[in-house]
N, C-alpha and C. Protein backbone atom coordinates (compact mmCIF):
# COMPACT_ATOMS: atom_id res chain seq x y z
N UNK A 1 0.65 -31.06 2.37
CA UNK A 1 1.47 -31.63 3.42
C UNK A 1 1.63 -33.13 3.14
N UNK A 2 2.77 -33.91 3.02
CA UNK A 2 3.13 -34.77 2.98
C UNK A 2 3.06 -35.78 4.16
N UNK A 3 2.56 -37.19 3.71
CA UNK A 3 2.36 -37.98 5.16
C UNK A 3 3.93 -37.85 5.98
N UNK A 4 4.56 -37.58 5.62
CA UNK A 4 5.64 -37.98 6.37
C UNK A 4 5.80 -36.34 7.40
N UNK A 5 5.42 -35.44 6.89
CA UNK A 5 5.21 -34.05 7.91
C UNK A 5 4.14 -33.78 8.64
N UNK A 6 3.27 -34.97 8.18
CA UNK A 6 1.99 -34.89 9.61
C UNK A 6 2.78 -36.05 10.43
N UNK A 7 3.72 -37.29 10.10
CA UNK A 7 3.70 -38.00 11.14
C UNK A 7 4.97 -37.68 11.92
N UNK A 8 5.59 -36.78 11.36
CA UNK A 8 6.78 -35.72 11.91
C UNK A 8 5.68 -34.60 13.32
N UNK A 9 4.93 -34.01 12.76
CA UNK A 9 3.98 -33.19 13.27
C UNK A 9 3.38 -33.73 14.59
N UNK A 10 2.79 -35.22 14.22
CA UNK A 10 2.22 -35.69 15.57
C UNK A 10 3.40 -36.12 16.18
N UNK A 11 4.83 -36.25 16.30
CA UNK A 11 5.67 -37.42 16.86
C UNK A 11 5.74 -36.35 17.93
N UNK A 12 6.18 -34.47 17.15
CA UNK A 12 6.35 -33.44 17.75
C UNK A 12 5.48 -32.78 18.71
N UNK A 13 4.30 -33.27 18.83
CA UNK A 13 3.49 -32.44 19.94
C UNK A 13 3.11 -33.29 20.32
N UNK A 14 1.81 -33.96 19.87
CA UNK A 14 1.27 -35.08 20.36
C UNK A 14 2.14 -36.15 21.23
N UNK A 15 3.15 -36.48 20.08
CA UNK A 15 3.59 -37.91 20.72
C UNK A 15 4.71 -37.71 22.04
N UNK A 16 5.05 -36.96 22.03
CA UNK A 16 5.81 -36.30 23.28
C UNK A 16 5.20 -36.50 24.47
N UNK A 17 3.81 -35.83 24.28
CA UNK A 17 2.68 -35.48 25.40
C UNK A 17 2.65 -36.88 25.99
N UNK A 18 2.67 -37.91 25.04
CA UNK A 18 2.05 -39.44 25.21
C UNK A 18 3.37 -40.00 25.73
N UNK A 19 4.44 -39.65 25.28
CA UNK A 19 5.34 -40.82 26.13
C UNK A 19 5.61 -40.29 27.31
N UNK A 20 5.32 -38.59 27.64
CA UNK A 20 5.45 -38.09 29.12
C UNK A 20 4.63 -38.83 30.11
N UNK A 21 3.33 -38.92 29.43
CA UNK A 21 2.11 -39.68 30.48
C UNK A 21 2.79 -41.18 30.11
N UNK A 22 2.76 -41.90 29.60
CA UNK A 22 3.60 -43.22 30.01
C UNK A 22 4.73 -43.27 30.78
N UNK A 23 5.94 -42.53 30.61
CA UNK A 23 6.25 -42.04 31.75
C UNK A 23 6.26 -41.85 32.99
N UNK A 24 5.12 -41.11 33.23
CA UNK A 24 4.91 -40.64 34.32
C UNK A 24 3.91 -41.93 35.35
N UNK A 25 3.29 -42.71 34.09
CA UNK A 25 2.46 -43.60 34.63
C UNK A 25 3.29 -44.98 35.25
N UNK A 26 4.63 -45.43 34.12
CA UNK A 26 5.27 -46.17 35.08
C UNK A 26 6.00 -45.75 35.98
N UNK A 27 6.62 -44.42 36.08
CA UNK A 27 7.22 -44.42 37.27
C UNK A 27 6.52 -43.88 38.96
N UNK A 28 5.40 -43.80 38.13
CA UNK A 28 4.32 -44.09 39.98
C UNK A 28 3.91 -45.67 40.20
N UNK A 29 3.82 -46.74 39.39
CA UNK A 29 3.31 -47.65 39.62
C UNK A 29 3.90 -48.66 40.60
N UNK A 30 5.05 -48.19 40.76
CA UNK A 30 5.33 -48.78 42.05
C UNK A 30 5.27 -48.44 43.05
N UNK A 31 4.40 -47.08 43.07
CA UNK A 31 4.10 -46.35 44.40
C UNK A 31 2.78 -46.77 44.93
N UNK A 32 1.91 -47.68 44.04
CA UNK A 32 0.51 -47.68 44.61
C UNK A 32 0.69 -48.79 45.27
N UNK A 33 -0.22 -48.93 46.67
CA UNK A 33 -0.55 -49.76 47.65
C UNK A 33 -0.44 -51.38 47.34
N UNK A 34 -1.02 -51.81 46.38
CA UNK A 34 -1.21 -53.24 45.62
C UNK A 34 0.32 -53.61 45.55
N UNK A 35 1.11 -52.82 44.89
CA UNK A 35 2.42 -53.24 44.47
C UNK A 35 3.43 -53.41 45.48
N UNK A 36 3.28 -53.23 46.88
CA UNK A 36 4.01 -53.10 47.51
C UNK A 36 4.88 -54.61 48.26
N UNK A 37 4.13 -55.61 47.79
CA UNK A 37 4.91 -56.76 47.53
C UNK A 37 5.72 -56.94 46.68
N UNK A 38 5.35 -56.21 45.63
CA UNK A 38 6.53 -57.12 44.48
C UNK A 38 7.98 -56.11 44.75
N UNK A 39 7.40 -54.92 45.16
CA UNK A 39 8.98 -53.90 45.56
C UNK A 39 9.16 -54.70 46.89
N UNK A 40 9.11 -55.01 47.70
CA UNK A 40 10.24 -55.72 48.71
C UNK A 40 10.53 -56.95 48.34
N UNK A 41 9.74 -57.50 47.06
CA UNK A 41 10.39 -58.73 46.42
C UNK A 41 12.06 -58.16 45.85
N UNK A 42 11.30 -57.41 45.32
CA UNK A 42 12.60 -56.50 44.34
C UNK A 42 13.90 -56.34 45.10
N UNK A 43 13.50 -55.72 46.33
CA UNK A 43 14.61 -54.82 47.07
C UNK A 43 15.49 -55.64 47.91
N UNK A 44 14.93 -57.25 48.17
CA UNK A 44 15.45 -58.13 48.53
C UNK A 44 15.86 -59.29 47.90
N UNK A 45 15.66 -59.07 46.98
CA UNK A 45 16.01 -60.48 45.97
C UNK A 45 17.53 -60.50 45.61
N UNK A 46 18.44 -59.57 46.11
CA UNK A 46 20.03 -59.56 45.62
C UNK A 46 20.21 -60.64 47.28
N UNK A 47 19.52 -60.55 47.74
CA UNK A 47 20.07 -61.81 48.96
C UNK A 47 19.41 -62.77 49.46
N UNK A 48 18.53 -63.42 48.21
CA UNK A 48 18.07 -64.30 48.16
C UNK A 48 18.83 -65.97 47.80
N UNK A 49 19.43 -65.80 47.41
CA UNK A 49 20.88 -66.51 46.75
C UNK A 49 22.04 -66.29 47.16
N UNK A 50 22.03 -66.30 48.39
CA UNK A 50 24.02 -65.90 49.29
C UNK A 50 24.39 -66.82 49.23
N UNK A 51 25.14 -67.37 48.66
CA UNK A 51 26.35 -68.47 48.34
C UNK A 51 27.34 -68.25 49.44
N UNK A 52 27.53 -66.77 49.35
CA UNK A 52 28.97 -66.49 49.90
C UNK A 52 28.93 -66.74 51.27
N UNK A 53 29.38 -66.99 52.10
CA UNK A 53 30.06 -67.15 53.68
C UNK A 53 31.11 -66.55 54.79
């Protein structure tokens, strides 16, 4: 087996597995308790800067 069909091999099972759990890990991280400042930073920051009148 050639290095390039084991790193074909891990991209195919393994590395899948791994970017699902990264994944899955940022898109809860704005669900935990701690973070819940920086999301109403977030969700309000388009009208933080009203120019308009």
């Amino acid at each position: 087996m050639s290095f390039y069909d084991a790193l074909r091999h891990f991209a195919d099972s393994y590395g899948l597995v791994m970017i699902f759990g990264l994944y899955l890990l940022l898109c809860g991280w704005h669900f935990l308790p701690r973070s819940r400042e920086h999301v109403e930073d977030a969700k309000n920051s388009i009208f933080k800067e009203d120019d308009h009148v």
